[in-house]
Each structure stands twice: as C-alpha cells, then as structure tokens.
PDB file of N, CA and C in Angstrom:
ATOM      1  N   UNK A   1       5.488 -14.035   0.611  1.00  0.00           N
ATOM      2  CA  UNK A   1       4.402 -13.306   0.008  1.00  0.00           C
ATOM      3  C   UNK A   1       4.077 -13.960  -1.334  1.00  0.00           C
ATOM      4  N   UNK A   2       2.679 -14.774  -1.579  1.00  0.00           N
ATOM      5  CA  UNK A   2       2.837 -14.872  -3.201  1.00  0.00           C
ATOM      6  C   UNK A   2       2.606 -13.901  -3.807  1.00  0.00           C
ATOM      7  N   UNK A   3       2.966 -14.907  -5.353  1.00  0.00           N
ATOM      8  CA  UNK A   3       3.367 -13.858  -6.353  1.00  0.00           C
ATOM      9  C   UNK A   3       1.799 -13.624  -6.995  1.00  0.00           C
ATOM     10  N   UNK A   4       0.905 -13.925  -6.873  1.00  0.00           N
ATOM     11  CA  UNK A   4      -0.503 -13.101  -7.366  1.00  0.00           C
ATOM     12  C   UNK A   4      -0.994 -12.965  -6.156  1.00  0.00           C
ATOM     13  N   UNK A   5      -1.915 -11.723  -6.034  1.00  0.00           N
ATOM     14  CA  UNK A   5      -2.554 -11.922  -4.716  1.00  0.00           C
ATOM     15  C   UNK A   5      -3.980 -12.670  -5.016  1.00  0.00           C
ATOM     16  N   UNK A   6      -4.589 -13.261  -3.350  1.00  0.00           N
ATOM     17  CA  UNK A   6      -5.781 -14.279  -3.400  1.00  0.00           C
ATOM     18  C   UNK A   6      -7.271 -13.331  -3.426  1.00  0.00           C
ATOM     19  N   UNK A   7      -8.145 -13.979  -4.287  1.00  0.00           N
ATOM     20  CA  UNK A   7      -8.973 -12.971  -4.256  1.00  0.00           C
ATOM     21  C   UNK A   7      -9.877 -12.575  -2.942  1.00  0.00           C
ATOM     22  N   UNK A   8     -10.305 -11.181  -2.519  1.00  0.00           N
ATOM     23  CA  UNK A   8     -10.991 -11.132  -1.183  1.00  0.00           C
ATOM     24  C   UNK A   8     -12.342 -11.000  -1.680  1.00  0.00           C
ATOM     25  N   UNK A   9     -13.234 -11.962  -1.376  1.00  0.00           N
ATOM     26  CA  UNK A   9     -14.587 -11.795  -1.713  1.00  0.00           C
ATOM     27  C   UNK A   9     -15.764 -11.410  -0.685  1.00  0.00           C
ATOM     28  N   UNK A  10     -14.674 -11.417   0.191  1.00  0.00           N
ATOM     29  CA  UNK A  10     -15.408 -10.531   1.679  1.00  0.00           C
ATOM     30  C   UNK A  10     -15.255  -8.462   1.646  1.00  0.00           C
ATOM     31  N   UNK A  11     -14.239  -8.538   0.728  1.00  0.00           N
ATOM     32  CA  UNK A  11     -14.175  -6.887   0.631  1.00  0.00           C
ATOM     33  C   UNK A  11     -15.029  -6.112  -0.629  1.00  0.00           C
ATOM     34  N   UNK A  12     -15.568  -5.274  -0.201  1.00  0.00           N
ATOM     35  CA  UNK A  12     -16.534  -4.275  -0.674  1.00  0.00           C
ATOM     36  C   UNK A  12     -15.702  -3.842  -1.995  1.00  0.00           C
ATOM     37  N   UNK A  13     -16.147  -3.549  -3.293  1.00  0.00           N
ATOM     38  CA  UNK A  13     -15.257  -2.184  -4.478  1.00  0.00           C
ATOM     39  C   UNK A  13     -14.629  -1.233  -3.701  1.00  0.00           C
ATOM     40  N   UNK A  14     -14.882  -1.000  -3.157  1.00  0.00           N
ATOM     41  CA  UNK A  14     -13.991   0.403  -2.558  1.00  0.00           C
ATOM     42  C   UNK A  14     -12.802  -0.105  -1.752  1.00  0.00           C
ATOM     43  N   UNK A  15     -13.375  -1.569  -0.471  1.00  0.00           N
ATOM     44  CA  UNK A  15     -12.255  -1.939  -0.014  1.00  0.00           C
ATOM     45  C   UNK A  15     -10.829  -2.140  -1.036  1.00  0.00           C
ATOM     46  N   UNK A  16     -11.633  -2.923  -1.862  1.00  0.00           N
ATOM     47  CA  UNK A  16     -10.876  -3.471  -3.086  1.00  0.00           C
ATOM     48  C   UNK A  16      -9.654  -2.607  -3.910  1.00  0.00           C
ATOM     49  N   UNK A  17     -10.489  -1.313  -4.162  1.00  0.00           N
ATOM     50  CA  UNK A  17      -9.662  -0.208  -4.656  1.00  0.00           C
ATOM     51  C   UNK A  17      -8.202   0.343  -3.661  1.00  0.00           C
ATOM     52  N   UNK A  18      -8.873   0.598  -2.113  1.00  0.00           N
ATOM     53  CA  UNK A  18      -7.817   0.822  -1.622  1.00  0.00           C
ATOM     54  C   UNK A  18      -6.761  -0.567  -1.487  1.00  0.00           C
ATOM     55  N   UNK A  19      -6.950  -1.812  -1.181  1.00  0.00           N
ATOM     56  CA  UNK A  19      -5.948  -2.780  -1.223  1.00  0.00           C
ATOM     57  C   UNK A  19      -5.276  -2.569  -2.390  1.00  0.00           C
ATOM     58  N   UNK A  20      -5.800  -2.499  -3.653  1.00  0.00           N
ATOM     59  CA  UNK A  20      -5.077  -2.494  -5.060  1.00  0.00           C
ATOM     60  C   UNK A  20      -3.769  -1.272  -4.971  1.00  0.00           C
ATOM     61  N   UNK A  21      -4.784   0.038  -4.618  1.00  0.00           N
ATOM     62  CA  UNK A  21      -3.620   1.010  -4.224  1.00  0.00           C
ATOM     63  C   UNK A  21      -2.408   0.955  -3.415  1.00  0.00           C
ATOM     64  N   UNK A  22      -2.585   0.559  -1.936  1.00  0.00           N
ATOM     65  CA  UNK A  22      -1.540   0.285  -1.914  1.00  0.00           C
ATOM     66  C   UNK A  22      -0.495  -0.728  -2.267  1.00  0.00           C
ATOM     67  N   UNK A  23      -0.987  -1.758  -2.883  1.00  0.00           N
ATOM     68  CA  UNK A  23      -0.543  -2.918  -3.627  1.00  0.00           C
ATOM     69  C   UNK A  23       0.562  -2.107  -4.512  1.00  0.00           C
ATOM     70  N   UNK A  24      -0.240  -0.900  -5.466  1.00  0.00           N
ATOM     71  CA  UNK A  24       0.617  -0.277  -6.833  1.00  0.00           C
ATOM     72  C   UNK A  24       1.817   0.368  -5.887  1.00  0.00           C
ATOM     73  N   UNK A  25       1.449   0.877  -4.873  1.00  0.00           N
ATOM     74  CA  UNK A  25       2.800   2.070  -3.947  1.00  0.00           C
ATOM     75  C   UNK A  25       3.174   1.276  -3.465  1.00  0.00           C
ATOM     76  N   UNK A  26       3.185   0.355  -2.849  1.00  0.00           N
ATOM     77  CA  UNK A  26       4.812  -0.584  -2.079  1.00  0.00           C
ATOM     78  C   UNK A  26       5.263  -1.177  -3.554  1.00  0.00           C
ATOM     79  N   UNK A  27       4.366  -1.720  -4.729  1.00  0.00           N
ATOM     80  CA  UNK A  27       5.154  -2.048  -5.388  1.00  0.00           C
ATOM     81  C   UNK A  27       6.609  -0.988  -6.488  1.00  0.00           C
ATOM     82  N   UNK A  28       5.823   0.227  -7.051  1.00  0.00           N
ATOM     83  CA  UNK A  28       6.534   1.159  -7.202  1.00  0.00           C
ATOM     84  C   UNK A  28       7.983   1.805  -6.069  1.00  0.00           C
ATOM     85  N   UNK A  29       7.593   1.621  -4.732  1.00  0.00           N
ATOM     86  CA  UNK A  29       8.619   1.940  -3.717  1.00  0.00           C
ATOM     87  C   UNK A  29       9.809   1.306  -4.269  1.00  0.00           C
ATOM     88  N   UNK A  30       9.336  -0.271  -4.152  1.00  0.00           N
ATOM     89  CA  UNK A  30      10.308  -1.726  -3.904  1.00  0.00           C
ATOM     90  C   UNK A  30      11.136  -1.310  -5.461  1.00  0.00           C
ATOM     91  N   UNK A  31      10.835  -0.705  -6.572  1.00  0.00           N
ATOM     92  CA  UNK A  31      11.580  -0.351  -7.642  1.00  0.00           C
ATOM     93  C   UNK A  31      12.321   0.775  -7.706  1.00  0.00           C
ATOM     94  N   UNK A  32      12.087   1.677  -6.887  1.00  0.00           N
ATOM     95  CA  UNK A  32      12.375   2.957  -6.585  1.00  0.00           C
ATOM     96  C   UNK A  32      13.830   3.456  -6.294  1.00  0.00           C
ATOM     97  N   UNK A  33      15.322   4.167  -6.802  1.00  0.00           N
ATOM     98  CA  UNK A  33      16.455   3.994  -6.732  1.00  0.00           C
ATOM     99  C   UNK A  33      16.421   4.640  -6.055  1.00  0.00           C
ATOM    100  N   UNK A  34      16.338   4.674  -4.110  1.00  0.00           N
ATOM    101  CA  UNK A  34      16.525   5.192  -2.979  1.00  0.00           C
ATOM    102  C   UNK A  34      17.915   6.000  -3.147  1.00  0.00           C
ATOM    103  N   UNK A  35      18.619   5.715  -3.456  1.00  0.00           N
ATOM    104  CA  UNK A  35      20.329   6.497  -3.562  1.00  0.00           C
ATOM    105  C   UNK A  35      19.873   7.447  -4.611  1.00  0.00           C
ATOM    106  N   UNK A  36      19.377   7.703  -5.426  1.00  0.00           N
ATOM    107  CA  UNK A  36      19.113   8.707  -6.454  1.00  0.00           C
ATOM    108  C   UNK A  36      17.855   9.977  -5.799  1.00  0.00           C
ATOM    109  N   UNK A  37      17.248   9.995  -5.046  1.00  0.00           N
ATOM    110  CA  UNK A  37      15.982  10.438  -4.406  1.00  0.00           C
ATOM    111  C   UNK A  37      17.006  11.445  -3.645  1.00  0.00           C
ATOM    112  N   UNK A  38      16.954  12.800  -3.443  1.00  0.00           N
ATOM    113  CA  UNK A  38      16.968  13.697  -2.569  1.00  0.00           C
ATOM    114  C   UNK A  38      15.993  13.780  -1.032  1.00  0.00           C
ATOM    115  N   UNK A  39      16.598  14.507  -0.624  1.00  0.00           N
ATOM    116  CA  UNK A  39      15.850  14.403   1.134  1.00  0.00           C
ATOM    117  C   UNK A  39      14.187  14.712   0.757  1.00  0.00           C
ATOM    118  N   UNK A  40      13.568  15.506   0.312  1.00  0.00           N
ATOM    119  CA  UNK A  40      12.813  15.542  -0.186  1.00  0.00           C
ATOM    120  C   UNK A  40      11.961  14.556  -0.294  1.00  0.00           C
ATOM    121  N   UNK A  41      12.331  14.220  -1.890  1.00  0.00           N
ATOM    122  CA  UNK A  41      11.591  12.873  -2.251  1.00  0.00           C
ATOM    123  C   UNK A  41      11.385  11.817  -1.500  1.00  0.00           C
ATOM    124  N   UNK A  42      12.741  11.680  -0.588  1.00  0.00           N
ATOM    125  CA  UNK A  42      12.703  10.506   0.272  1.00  0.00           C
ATOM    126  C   UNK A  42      11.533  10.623   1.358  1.00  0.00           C
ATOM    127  N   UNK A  43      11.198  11.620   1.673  1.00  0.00           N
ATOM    128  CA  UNK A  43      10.430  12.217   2.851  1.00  0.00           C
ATOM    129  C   UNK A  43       8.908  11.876   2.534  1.00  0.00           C
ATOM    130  N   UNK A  44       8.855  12.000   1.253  1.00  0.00           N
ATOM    131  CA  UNK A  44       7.291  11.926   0.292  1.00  0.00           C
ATOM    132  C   UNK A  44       6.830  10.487   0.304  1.00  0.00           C
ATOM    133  N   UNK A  45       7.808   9.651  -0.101  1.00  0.00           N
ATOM    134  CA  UNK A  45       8.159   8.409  -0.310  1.00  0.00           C
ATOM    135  C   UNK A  45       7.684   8.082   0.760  1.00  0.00           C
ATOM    136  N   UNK A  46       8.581   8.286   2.450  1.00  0.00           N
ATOM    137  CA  UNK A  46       7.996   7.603   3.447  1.00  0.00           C
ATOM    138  C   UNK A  46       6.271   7.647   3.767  1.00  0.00           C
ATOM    139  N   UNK A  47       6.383   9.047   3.441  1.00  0.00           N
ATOM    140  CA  UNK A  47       4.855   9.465   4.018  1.00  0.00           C
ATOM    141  C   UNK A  47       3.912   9.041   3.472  1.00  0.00           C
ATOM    142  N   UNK A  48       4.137   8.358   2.076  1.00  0.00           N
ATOM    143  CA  UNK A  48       3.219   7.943   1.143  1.00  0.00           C
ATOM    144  C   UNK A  48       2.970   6.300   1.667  1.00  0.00           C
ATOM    145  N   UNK A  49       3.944   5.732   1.866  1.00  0.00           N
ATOM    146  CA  UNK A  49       4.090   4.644   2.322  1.00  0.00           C
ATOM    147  C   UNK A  49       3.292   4.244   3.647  1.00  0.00           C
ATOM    148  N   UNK A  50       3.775   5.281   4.897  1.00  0.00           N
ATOM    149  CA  UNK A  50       3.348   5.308   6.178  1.00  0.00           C
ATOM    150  C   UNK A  50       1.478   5.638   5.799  1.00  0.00           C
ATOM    151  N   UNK A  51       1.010   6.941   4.859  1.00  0.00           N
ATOM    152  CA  UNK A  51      -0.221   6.635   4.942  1.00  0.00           C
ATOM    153  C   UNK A  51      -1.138   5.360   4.406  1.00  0.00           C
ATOM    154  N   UNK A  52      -0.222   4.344   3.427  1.00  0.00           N
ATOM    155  CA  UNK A  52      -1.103   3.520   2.889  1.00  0.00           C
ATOM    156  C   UNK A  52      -1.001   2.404   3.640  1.00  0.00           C
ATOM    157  N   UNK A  53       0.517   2.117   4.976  1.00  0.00           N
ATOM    158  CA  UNK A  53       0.212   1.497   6.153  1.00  0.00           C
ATOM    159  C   UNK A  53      -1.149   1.327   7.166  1.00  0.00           C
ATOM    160  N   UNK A  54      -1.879   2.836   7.413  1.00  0.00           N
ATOM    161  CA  UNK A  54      -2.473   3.263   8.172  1.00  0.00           C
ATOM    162  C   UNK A  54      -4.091   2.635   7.493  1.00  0.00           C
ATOM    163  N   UNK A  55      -4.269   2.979   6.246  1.00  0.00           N
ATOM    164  CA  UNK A  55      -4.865   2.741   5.771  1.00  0.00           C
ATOM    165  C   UNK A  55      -4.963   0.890   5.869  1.00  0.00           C
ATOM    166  N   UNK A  56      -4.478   0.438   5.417  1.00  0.00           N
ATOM    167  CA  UNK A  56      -4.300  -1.475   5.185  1.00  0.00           C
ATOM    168  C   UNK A  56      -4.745  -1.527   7.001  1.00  0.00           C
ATOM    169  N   UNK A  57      -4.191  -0.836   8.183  1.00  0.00           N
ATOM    170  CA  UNK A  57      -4.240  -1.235   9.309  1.00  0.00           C
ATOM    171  C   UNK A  57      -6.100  -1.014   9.333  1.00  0.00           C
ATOM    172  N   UNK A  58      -6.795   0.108   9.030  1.00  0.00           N
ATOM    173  CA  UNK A  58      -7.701   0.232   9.183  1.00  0.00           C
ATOM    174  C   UNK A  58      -8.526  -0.096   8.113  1.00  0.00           C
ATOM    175  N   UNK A  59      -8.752  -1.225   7.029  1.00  0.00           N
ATOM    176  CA  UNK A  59      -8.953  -2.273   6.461  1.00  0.00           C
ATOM    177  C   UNK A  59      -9.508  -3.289   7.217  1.00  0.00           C
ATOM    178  N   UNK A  60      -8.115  -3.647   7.868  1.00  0.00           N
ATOM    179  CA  UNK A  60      -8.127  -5.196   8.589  1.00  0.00           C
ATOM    180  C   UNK A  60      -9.229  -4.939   9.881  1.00  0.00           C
ATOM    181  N   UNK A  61      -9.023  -3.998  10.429  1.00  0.00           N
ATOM    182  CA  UNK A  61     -10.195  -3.394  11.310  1.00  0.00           C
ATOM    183  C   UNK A  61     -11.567  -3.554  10.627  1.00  0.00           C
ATOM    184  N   UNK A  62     -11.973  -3.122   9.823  1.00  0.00           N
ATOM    185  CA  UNK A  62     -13.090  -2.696   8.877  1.00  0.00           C
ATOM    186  C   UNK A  62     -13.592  -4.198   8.824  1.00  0.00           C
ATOM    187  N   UNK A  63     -12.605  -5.128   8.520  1.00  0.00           N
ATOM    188  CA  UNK A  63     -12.774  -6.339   7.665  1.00  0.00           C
ATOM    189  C   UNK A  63     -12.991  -7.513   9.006  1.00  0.00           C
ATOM    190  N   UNK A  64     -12.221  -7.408   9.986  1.00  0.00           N
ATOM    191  CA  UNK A  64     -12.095  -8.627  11.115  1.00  0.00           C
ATOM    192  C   UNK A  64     -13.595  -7.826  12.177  1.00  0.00           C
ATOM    193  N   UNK A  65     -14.173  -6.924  11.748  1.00  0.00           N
ATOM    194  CA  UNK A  65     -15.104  -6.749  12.475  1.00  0.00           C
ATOM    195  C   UNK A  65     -16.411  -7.048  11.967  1.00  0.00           C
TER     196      UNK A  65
END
C-alpha cells in the first residue's frame, strides 16, 4: 500500500469525501488498542469498519461503471 495516496481525478467531491473517510477509520482502527476495547466497543469498531467496506465496494461500482 503506498504511503500517500494517488490522486483520483475521475472521482466526484463527494466521491472524494467518502474515500478520505474511510481512509481516516481504517487508519484510526490500525491504531486502536484492540485488548483494551470491551465487547461493546469491539462490536462498533467492526461495524464501523464493515460499513465503510460496503461503501469503498460501492465506489468501485460507481467508478468502473
């Protein structure tokens, strides 16, 4: 993965916004002290994660069409 991302000049401001977003939440995750997080949090964590998956999947849709 590099370390800056490449610019997309095919994606719309808005596309843009959501890539950035989930850019900030996997990066916050990847810092995140998983052993310190209760069942809870951990649960939030995934789901937050799994929706900004869903999202990037339907991006690439948006974008390869």
């Amino acid at each position: 993965m590099p370390d800056s991302p490449r610019p997309h000049a095919t994606l719309s401001e808005r596309q843009r916004g959501r890539l950035e977003s989930s850019r900030r939440t996997v990066a916050a995750a990847r810092v995140t002290d998983l052993a310190a997080l209760n069942a809870a949090d951990l649960i939030i964590l995934v789901e937050r994660l799994r929706a900004h998956l869903d999202d990037a999947v339907r991006l690439i849709d948006e974008t390869a069409n």
